[in-house]
PDB file of N, CA and C in Angstrom:
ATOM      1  N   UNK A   1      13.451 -38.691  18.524  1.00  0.00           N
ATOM      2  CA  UNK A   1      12.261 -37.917  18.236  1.00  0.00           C
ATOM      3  C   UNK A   1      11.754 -37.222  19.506  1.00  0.00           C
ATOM      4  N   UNK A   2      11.962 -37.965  20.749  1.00  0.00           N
ATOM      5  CA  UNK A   2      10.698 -37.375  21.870  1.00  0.00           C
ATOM      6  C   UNK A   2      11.933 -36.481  22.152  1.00  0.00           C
ATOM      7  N   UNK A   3      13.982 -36.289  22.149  1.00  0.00           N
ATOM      8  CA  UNK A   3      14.474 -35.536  22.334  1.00  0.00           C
ATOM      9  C   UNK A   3      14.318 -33.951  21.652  1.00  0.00           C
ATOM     10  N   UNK A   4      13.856 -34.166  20.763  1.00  0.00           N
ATOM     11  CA  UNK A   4      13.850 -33.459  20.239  1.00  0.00           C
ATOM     12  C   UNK A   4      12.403 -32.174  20.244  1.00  0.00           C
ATOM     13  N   UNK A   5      11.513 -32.963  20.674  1.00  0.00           N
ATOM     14  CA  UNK A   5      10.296 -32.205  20.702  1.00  0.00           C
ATOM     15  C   UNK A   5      10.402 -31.488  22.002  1.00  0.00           C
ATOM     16  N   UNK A   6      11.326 -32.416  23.402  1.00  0.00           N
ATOM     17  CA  UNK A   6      11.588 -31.865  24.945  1.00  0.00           C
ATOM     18  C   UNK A   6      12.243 -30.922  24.516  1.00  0.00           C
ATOM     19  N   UNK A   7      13.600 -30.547  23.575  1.00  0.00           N
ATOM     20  CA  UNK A   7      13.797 -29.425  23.164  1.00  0.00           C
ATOM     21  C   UNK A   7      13.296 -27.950  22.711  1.00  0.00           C
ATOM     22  N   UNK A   8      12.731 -28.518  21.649  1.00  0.00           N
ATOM     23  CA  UNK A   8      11.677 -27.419  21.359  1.00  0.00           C
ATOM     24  C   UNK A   8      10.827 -27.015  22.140  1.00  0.00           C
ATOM     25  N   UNK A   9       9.967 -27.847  23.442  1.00  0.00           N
ATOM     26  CA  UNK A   9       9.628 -27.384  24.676  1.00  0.00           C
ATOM     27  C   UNK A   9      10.473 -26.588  25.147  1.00  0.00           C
ATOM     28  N   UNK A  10      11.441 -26.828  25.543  1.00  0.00           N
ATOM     29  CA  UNK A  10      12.564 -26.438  26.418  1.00  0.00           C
ATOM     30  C   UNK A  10      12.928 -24.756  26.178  1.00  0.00           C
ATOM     31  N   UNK A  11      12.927 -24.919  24.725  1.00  0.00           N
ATOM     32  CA  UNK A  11      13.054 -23.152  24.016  1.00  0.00           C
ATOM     33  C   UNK A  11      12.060 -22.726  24.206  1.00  0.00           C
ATOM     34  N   UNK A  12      10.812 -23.097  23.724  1.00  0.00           N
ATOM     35  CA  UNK A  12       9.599 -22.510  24.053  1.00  0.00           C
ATOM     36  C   UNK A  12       9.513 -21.587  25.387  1.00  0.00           C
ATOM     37  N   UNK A  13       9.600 -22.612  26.817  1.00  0.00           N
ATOM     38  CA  UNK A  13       9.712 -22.313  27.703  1.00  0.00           C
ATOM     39  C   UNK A  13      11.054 -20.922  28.276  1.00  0.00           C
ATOM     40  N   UNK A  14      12.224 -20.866  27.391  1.00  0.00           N
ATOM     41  CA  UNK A  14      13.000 -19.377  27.710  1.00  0.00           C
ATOM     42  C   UNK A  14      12.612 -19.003  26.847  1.00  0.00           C
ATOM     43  N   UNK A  15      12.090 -19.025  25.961  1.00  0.00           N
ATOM     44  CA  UNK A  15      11.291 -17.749  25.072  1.00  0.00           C
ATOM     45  C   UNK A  15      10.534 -17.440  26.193  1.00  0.00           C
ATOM     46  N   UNK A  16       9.517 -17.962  26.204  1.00  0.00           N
ATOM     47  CA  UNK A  16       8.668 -17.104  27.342  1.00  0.00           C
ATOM     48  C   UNK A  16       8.781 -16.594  28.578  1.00  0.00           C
ATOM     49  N   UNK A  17      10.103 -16.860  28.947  1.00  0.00           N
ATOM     50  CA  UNK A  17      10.652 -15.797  30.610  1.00  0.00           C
ATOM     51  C   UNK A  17      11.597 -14.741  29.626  1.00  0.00           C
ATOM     52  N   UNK A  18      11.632 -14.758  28.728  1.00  0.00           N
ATOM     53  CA  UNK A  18      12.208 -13.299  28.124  1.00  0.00           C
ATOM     54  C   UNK A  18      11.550 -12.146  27.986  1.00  0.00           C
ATOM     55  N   UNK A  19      11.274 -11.346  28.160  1.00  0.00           N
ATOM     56  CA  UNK A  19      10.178 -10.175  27.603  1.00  0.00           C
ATOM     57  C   UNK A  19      10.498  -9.963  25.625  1.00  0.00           C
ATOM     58  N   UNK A  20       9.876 -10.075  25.307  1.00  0.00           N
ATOM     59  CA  UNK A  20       9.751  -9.933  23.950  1.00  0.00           C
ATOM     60  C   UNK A  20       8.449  -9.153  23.352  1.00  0.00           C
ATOM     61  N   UNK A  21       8.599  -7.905  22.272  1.00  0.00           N
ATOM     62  CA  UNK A  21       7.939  -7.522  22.301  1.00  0.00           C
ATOM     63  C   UNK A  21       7.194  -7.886  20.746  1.00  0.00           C
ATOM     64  N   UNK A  22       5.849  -8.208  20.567  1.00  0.00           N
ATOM     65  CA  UNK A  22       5.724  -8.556  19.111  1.00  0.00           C
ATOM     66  C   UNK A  22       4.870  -7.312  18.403  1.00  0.00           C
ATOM     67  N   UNK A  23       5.275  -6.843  17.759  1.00  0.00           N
ATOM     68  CA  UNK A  23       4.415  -5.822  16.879  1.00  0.00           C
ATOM     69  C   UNK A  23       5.208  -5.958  15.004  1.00  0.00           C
ATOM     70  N   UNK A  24       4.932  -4.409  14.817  1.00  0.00           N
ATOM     71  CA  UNK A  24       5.094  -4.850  13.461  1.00  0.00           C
ATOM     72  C   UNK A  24       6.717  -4.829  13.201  1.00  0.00           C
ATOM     73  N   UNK A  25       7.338  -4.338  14.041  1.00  0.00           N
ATOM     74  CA  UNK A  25       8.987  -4.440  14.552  1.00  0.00           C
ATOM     75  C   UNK A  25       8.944  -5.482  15.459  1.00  0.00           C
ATOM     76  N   UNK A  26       9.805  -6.251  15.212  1.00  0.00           N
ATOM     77  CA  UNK A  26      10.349  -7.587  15.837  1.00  0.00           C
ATOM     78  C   UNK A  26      11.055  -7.104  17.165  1.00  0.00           C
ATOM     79  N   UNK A  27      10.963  -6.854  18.403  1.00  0.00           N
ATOM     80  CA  UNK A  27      11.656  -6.285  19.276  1.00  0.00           C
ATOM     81  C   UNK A  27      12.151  -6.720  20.965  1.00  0.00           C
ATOM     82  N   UNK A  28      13.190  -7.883  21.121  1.00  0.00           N
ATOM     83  CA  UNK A  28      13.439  -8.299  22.536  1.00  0.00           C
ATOM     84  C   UNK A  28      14.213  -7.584  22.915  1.00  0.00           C
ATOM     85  N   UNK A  29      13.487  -6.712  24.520  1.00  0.00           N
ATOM     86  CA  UNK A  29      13.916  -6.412  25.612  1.00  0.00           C
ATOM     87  C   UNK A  29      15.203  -7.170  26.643  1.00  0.00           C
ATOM     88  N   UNK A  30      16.597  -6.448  26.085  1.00  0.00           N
ATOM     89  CA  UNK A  30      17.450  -7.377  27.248  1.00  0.00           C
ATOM     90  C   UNK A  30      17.399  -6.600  28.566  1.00  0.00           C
ATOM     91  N   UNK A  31      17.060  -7.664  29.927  1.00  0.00           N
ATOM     92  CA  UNK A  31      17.607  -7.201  31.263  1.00  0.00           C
ATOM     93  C   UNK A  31      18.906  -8.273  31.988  1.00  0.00           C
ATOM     94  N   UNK A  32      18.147  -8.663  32.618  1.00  0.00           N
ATOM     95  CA  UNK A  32      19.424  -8.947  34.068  1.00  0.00           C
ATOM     96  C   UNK A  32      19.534 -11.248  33.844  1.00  0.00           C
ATOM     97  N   UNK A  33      18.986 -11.473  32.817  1.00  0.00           N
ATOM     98  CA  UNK A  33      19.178 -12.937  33.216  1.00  0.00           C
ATOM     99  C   UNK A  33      19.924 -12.880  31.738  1.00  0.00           C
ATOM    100  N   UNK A  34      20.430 -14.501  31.959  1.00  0.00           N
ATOM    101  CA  UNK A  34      21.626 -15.186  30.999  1.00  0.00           C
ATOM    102  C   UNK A  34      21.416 -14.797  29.220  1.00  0.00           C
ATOM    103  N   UNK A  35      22.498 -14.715  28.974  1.00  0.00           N
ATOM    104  CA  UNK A  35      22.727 -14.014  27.403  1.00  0.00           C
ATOM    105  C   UNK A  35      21.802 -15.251  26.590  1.00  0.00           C
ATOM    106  N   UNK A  36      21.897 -16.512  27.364  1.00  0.00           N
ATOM    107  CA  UNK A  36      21.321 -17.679  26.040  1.00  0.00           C
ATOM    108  C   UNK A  36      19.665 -17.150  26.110  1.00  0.00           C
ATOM    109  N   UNK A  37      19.331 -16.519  26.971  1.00  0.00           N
ATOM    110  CA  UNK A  37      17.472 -17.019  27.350  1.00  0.00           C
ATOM    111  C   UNK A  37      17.535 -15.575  26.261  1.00  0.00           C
ATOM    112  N   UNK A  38      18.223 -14.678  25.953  1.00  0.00           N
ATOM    113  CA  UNK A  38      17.885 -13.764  25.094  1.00  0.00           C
ATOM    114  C   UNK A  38      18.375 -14.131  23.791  1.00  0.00           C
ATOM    115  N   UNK A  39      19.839 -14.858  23.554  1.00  0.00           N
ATOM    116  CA  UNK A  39      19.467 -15.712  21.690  1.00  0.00           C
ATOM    117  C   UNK A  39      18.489 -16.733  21.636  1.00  0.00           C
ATOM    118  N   UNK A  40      18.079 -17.485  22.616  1.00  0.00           N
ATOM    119  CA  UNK A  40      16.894 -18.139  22.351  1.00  0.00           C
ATOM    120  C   UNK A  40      15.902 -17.056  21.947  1.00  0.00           C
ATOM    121  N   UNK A  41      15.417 -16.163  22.589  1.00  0.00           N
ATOM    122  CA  UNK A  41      13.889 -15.378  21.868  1.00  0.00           C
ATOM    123  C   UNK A  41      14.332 -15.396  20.942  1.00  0.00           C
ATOM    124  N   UNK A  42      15.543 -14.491  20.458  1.00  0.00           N
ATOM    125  CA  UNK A  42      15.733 -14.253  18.844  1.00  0.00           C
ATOM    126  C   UNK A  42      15.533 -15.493  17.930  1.00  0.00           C
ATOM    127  N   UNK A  43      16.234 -16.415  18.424  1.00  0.00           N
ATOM    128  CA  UNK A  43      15.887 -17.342  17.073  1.00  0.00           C
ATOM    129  C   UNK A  43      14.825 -17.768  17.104  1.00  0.00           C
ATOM    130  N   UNK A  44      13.602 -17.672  18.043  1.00  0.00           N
ATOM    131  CA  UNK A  44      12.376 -17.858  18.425  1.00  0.00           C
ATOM    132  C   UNK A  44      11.720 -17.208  17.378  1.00  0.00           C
ATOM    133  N   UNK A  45      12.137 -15.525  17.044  1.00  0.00           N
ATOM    134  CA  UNK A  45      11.655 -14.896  16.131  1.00  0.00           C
ATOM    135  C   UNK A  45      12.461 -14.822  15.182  1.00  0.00           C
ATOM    136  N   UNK A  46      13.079 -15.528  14.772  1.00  0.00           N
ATOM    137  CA  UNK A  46      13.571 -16.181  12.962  1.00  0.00           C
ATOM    138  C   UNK A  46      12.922 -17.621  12.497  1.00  0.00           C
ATOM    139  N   UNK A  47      12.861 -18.383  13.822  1.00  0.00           N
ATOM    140  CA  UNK A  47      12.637 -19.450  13.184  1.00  0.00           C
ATOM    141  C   UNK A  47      10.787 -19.232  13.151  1.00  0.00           C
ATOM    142  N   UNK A  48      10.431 -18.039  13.129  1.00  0.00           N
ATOM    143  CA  UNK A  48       8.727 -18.037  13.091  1.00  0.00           C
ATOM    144  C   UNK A  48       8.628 -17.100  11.977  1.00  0.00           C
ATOM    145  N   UNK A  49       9.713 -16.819  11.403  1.00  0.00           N
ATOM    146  CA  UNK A  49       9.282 -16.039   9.883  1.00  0.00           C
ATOM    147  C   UNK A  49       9.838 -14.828   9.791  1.00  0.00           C
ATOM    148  N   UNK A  50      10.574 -14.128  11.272  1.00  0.00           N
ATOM    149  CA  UNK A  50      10.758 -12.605  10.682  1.00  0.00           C
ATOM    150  C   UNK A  50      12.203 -12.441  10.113  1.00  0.00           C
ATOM    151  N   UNK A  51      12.566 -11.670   9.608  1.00  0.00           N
ATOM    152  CA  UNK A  51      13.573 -11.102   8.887  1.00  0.00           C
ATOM    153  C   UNK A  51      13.894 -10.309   9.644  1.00  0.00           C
ATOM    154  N   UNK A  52      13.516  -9.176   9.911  1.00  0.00           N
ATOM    155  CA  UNK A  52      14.509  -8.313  10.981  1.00  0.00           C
ATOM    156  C   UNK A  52      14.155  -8.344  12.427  1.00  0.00           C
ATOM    157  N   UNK A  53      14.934  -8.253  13.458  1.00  0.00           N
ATOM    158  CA  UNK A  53      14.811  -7.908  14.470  1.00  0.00           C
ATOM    159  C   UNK A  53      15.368  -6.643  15.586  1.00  0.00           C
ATOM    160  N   UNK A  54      14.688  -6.019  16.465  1.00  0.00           N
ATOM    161  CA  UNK A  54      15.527  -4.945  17.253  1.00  0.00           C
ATOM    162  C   UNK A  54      15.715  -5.722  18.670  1.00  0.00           C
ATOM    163  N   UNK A  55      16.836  -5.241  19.143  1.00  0.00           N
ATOM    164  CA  UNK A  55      17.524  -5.959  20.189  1.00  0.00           C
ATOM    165  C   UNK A  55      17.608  -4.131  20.896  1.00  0.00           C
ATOM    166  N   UNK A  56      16.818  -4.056  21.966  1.00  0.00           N
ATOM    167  CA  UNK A  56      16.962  -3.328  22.883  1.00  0.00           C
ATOM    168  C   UNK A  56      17.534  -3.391  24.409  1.00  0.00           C
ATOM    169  N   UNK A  57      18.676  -2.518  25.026  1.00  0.00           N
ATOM    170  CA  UNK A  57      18.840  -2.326  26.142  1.00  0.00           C
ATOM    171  C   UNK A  57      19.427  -1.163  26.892  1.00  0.00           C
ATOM    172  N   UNK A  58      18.979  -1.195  28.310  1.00  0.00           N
ATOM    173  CA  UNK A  58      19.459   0.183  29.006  1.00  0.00           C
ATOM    174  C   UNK A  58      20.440  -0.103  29.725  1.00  0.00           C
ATOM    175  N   UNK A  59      21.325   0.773  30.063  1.00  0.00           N
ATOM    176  CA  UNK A  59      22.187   0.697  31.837  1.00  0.00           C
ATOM    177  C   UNK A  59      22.987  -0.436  31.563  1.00  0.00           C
ATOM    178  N   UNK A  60      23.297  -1.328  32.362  1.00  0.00           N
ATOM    179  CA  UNK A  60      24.464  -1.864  32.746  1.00  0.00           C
ATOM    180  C   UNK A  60      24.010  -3.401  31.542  1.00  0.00           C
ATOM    181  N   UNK A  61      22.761  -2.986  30.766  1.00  0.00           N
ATOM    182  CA  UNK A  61      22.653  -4.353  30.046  1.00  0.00           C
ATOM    183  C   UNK A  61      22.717  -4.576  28.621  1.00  0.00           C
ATOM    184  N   UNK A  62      23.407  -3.052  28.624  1.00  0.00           N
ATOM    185  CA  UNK A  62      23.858  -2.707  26.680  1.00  0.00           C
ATOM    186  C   UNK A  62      25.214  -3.908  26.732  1.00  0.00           C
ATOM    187  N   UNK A  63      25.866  -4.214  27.532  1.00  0.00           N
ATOM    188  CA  UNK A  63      27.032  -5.152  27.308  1.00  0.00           C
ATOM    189  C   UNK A  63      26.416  -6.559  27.011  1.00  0.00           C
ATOM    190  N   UNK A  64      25.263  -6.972  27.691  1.00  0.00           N
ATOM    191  CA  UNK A  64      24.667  -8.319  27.187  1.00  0.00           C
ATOM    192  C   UNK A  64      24.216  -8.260  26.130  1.00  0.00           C
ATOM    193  N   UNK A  65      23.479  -6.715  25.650  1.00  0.00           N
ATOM    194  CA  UNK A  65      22.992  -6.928  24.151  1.00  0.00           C
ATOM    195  C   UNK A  65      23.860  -7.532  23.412  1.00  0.00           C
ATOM    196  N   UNK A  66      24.930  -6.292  23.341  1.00  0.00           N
ATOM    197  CA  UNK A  66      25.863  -6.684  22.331  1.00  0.00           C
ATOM    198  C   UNK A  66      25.980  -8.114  22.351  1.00  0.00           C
ATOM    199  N   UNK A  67      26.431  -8.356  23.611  1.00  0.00           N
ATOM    200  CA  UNK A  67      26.749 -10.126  23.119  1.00  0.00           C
ATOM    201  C   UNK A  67      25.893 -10.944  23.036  1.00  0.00           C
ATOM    202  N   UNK A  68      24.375 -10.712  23.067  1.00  0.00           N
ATOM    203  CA  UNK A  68      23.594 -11.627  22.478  1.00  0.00           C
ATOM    204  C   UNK A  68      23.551 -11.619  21.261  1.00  0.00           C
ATOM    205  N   UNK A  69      23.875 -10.634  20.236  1.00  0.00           N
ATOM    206  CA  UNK A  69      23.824 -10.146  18.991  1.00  0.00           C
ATOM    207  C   UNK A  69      24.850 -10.633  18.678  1.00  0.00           C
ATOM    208  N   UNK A  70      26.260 -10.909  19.097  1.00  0.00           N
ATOM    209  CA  UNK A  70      27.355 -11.142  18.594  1.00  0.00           C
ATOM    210  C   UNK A  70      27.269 -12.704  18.552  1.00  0.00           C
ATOM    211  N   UNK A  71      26.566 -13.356  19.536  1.00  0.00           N
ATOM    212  CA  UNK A  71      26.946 -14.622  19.721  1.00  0.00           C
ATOM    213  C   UNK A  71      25.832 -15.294  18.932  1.00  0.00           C
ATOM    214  N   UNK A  72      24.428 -14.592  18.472  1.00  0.00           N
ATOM    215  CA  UNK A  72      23.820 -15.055  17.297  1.00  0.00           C
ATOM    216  C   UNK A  72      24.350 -14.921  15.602  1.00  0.00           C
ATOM    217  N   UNK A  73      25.400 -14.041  15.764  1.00  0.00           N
ATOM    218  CA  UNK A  73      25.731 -13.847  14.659  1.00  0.00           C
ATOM    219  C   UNK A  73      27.151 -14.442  13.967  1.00  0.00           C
ATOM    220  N   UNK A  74      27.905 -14.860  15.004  1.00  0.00           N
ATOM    221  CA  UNK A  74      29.001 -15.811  15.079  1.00  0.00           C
ATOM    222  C   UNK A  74      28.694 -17.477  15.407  1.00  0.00           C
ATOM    223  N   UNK A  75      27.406 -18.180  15.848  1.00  0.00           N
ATOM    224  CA  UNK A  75      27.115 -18.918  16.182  1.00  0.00           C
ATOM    225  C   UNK A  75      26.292 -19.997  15.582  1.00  0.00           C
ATOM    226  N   UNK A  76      24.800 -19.037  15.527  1.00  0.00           N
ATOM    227  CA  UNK A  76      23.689 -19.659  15.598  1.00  0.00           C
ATOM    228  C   UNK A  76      23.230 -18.933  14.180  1.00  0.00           C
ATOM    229  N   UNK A  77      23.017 -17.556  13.467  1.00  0.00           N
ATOM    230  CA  UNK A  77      22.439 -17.334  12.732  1.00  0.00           C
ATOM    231  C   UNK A  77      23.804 -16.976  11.196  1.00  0.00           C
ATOM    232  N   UNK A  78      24.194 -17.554  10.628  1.00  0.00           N
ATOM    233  CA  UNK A  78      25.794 -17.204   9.682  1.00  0.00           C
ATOM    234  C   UNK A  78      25.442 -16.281   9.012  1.00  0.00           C
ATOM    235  N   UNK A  79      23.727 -15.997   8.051  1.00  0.00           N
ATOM    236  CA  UNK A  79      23.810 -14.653   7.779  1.00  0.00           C
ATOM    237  C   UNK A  79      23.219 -13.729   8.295  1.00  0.00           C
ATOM    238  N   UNK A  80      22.965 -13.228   9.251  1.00  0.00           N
ATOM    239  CA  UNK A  80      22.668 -12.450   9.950  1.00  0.00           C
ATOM    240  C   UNK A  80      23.762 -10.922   9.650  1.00  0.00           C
ATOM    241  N   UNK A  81      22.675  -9.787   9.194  1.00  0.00           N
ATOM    242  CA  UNK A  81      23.303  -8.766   8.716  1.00  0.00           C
ATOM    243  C   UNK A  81      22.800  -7.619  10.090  1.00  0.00           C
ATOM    244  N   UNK A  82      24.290  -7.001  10.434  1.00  0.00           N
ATOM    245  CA  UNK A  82      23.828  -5.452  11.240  1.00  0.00           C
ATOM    246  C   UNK A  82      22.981  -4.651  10.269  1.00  0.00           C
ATOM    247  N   UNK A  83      22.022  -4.297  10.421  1.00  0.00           N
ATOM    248  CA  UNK A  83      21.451  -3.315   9.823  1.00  0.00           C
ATOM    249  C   UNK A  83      21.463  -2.004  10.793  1.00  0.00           C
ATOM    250  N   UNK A  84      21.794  -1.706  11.763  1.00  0.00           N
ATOM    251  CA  UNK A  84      21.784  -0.216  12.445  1.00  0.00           C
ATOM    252  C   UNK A  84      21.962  -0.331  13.958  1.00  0.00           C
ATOM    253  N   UNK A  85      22.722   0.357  14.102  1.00  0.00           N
ATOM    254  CA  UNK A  85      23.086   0.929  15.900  1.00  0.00           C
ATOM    255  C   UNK A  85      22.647   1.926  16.363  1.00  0.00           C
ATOM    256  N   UNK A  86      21.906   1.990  17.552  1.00  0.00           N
ATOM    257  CA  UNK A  86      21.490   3.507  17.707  1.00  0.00           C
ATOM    258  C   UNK A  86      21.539   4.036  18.977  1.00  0.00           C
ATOM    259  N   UNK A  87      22.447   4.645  19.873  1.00  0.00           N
ATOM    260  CA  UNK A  87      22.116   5.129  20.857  1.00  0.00           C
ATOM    261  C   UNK A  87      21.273   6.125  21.339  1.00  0.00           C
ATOM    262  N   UNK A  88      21.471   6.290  22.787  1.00  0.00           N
ATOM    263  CA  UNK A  88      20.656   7.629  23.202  1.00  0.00           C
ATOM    264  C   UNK A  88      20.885   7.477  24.438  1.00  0.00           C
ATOM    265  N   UNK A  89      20.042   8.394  24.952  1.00  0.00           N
ATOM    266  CA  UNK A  89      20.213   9.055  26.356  1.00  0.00           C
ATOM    267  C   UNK A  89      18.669   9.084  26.988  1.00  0.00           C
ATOM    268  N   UNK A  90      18.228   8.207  28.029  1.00  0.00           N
ATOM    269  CA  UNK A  90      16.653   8.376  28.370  1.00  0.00           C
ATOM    270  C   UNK A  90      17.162   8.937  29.531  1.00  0.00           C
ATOM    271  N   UNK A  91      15.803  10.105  30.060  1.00  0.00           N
ATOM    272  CA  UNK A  91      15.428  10.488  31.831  1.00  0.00           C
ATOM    273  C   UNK A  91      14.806  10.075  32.030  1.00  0.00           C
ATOM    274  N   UNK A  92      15.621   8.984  33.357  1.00  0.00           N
ATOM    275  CA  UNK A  92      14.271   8.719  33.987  1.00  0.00           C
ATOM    276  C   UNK A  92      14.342   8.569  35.534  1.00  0.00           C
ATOM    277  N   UNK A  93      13.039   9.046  36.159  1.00  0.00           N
ATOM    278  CA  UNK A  93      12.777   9.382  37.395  1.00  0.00           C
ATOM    279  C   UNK A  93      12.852   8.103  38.307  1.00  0.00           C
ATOM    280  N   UNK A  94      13.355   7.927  39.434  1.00  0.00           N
ATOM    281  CA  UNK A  94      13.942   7.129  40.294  1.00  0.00           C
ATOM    282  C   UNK A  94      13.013   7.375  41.764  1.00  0.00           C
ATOM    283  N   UNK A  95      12.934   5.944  42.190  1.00  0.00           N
ATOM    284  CA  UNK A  95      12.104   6.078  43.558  1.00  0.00           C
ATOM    285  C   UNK A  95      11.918   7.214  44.648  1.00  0.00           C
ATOM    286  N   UNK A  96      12.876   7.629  44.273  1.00  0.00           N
ATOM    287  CA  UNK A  96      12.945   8.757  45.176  1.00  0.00           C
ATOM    288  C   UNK A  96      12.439  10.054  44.462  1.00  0.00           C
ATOM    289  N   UNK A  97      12.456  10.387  43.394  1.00  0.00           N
ATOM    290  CA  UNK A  97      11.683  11.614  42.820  1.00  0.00           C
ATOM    291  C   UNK A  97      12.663  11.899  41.968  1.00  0.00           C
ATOM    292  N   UNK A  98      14.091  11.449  42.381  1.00  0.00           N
ATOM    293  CA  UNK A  98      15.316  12.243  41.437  1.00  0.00           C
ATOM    294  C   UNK A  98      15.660  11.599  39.662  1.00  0.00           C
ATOM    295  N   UNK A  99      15.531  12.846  38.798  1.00  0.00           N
ATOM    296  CA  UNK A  99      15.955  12.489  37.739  1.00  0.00           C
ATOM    297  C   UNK A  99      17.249  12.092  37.342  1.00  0.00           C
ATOM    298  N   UNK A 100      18.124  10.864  36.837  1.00  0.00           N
ATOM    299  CA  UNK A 100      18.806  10.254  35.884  1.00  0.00           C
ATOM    300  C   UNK A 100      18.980   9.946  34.825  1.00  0.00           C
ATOM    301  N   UNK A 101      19.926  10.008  34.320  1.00  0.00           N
ATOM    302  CA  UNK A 101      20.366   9.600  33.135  1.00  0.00           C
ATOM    303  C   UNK A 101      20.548   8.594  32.632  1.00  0.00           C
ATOM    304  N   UNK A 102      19.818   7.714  31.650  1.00  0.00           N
ATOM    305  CA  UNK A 102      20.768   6.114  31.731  1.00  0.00           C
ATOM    306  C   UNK A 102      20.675   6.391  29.815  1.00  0.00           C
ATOM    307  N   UNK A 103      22.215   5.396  30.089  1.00  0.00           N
ATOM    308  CA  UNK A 103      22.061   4.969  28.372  1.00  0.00           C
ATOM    309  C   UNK A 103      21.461   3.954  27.965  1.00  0.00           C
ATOM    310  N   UNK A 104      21.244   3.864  26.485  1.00  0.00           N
ATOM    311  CA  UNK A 104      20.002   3.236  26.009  1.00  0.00           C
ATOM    312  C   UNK A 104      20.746   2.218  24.472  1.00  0.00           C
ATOM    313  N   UNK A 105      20.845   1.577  24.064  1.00  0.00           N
ATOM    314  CA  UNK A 105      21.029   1.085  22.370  1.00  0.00           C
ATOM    315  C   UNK A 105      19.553   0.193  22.078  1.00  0.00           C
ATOM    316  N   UNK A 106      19.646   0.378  20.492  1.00  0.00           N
ATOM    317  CA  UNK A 106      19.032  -0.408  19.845  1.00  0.00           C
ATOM    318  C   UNK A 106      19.765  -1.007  18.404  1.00  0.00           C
ATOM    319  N   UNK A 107      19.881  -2.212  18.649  1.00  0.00           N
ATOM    320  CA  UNK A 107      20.537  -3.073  17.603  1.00  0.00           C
ATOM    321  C   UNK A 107      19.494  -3.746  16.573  1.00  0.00           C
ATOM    322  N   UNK A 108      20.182  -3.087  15.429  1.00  0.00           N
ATOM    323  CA  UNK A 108      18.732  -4.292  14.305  1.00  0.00           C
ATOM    324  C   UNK A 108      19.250  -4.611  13.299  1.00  0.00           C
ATOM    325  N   UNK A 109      19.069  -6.342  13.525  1.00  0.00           N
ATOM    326  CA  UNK A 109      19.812  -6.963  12.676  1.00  0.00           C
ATOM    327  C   UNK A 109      18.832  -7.506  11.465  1.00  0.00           C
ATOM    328  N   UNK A 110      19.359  -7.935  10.557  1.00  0.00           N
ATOM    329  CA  UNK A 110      18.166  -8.760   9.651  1.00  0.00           C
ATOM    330  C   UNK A 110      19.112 -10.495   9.394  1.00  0.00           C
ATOM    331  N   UNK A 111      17.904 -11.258   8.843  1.00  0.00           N
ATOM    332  CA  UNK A 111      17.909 -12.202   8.281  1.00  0.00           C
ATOM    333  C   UNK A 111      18.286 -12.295   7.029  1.00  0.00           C
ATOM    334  N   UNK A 112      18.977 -12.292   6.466  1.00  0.00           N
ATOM    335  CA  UNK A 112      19.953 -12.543   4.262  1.00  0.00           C
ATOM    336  C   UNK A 112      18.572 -13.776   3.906  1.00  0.00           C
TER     337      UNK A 112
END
């Protein structure tokens, strides 16, 4: 029993070093730390009621999306449906004044 509640602490606690965004779209921000601290948010926001979620990332961290998405969906969530892929292209201005290009996805999956 007390293992189990240190657990659910335990998630609690990488849910909350994730950026996650809550509105009326379900939406975690991936950056630069470990693929689990980002399927933890997600199932953070299944196991609190939502049905769909968007999995956003830019630059060099569209490769972790994907595999946070892949590894909730092979793993941890069995029906978990792709509902839409979406790229793009953001500008954005850099310390120095100069404009760039970075790529962008948004993944949204739902709950069956």
């Amino acid at each position: 029993m007390a293992e189990e509640k240190q657990k659910k602490q335990t998630a609690e606690k990488t849910a909350k070093n994730v950026k996650a965004v809550q509105t009326d779209e379900n939406v975690v921000l991936i950056g630069k730390k470990p693929i689990m601290n980002y399927v933890v948010a997600c199932l953070t926001f299944f196991n609190s009621g939502a049905k769909k979620l968007t999995v956003k990332a830019r630059g060099r961290a569209i490769s972790r999306a994907v595999d946070t998405v892949e590894l909730l969906r092979r793993a941890f969530v069995k029906d978990l449906q792709l509902q839409g892929v979406s790229i793009t292209t953001e500008e954005v201005t850099r310390s120095e004044g100069q404009r760039a290009n970075v790529s962008a996805i948004e993944i949204t999956v739902a709950k069956q």
